[in-house]
Protein backbone atom coordinates (compact mmCIF):
# COMPACT_ATOMS: atom_id res chain seq x y z
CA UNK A 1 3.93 -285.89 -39.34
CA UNK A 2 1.68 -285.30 -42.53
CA UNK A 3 0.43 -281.80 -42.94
CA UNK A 4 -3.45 -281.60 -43.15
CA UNK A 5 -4.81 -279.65 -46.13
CA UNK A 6 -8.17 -277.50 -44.80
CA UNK A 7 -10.28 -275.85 -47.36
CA UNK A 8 -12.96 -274.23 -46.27
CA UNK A 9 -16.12 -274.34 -48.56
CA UNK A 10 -19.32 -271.39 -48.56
CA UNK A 11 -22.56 -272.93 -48.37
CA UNK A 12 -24.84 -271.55 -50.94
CA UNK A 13 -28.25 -270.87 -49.66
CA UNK A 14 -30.20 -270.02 -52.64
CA UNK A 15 -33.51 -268.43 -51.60
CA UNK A 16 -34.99 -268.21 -54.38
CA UNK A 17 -37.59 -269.84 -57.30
CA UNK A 18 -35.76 -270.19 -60.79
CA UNK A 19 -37.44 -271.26 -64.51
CA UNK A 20 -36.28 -271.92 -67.48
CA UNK A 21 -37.94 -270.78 -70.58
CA UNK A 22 -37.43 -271.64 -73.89
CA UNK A 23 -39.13 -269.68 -76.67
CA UNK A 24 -38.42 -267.48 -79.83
CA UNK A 25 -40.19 -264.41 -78.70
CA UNK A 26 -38.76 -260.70 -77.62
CA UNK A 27 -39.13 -260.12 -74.35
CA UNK A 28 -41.63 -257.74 -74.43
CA UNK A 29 -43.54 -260.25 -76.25
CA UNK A 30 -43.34 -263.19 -74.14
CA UNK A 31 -44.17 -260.90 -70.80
CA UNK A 32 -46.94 -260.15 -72.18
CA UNK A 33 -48.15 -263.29 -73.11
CA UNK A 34 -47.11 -264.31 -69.67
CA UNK A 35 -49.14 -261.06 -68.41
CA UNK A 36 -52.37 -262.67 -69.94
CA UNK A 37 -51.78 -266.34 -69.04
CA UNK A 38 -50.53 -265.29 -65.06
CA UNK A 39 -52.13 -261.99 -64.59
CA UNK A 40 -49.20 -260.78 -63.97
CA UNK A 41 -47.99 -257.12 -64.99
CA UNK A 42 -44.36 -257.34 -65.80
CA UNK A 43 -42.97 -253.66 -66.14
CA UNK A 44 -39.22 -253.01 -68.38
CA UNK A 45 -36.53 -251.85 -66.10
CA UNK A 46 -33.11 -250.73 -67.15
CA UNK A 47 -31.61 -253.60 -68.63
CA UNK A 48 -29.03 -255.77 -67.11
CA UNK A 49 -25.52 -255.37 -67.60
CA UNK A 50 -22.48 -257.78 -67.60
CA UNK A 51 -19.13 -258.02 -68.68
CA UNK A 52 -18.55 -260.20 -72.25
CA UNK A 53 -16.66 -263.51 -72.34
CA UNK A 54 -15.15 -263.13 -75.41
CA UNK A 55 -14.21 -259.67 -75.44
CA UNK A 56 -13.77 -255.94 -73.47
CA UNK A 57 -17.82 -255.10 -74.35
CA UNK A 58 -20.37 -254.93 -72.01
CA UNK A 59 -23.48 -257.35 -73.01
CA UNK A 60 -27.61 -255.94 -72.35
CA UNK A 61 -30.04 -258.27 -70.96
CA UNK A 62 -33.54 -257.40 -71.17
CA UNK A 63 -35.12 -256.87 -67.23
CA UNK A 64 -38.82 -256.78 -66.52
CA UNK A 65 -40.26 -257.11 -62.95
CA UNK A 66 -43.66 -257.71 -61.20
CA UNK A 67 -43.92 -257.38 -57.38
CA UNK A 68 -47.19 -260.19 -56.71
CA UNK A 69 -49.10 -258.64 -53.28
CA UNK A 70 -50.88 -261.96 -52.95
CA UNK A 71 -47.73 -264.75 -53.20
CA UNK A 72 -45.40 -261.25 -51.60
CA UNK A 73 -42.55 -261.98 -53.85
CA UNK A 74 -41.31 -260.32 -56.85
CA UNK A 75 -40.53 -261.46 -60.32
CA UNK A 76 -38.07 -261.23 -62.70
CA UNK A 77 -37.68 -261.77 -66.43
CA UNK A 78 -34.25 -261.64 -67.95
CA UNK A 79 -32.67 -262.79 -71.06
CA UNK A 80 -30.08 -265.29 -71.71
CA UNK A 81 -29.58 -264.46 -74.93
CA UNK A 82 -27.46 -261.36 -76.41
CA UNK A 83 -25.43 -261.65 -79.70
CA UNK A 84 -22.35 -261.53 -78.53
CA UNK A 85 -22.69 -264.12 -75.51
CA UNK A 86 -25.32 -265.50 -73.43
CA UNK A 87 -25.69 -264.72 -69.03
CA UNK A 88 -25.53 -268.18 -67.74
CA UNK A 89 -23.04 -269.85 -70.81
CA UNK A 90 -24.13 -273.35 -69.16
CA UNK A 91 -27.34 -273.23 -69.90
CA UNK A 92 -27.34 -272.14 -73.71
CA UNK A 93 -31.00 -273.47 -74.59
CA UNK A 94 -32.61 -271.28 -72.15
CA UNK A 95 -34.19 -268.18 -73.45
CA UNK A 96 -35.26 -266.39 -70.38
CA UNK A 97 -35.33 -266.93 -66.87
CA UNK A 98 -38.53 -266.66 -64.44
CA UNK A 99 -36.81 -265.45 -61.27
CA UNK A 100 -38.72 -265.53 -57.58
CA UNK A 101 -37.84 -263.36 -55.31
CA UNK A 102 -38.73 -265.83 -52.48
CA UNK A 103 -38.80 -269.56 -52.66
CA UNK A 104 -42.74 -269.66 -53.80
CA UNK A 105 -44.86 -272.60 -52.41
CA UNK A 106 -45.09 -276.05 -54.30
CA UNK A 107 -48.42 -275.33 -55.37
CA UNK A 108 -47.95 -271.71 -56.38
CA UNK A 109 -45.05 -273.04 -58.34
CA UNK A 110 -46.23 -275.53 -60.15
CA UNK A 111 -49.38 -273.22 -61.19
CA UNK A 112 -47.12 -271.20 -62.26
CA UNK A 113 -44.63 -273.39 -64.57
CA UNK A 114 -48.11 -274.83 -66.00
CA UNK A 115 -49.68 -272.04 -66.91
CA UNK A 116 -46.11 -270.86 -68.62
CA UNK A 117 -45.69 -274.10 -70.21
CA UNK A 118 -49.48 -273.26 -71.66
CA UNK A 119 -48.43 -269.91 -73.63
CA UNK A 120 -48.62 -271.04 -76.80
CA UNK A 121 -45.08 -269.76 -78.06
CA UNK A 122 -43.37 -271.49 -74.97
CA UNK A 123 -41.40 -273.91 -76.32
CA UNK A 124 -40.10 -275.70 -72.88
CA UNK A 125 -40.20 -274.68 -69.34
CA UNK A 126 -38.52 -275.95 -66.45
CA UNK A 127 -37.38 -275.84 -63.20
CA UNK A 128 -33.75 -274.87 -62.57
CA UNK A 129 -31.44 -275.65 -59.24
CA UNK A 130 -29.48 -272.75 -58.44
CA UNK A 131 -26.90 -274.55 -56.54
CA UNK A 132 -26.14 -277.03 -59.62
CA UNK A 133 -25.10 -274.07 -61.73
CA UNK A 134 -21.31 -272.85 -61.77
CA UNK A 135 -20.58 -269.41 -60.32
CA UNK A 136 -24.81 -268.72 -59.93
CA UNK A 137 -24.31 -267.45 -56.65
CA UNK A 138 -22.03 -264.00 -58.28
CA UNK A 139 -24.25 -263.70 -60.87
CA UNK A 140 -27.15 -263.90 -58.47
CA UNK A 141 -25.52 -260.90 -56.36
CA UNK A 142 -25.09 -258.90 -59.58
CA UNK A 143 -28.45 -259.10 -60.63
CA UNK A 144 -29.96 -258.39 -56.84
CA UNK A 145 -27.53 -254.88 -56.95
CA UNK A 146 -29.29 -254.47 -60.27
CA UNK A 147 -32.64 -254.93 -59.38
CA UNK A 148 -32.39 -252.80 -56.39
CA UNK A 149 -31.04 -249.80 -57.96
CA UNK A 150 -33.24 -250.10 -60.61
CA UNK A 151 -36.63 -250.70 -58.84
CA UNK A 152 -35.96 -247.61 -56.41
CA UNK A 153 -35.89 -246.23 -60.16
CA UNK A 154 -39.23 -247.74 -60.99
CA UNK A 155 -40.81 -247.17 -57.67
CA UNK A 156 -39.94 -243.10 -57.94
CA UNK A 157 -42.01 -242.97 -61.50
């Protein structure tokens, strides 16, 4: 008799809105463009901290969040880019990422993508499927530890 081999495979339930941006701005420069074209009122938080590819150092993302009362979700923006490595390897044209707390609406989405595509120093912005991107679902968990240690830090001030 032929032995079966059983794997057993985690389903990844991503609950959560994700853009792409592409642009040559700082960080604090693009949230505040993005501040002015969404009315949004990104804040700097501690930034985010991962382990390099290449070598032993630890890399610095830059972190700003907005919490949005009317769509009740929170936003992130964090940097892919860091000269010694990038956060998501993969996806090596992206600048920053636009990061929803909550899986926003189609409508509030799209307002949103269009009115970031509209900054003038945007270059590109897309949508991006978590669950097509290799090992997304770690680096999500990181980044949620992150955020909530660092917005109980926030909140406090």
């Amino acid at each position: 008799m032929a032995k079966r081999k059983q794997t057993l495979q985690a389903a990844q339930d991503f609950n959560i809105s994700l853009i792409g941006i592409s642009c040559h701005l700082k960080s604090y420069r693009l949230s505040f463009a993005m501040d002015k074209s969404l009315r949004f009122g990104f804040t700097r938080i501690d930034d985010f901290e991962t382990p390099g590819h290449i070598n032993e150092s630890t890399l610095f993302f830059p972190c700003l969040i907005y919490e949005d009362t009317d769509l009740k979700t929170n936003f992130c923006l964090i940097g892919n880019h860091h000269p010694q490595g990038k956060l998501v390897p993969s996806l090596g044209q992206v600048d920053f990422f636009l990061l929803a707390g909550d899986t926003l609406g189609e409508n509030a989405f799209l307002d949103i993508l269009k009115k970031t595509r509209g900054i003038p120093q945007v270059l590109a912005a897309y949508e991006i499927d978590p669950a097509k991107i290799k090992d997304m679902d770690l680096l999500f968990e990181e980044m949620e530890l992150h955020l909530l240690t660092a917005g109980k830090e926030y909140q406090a001030e």
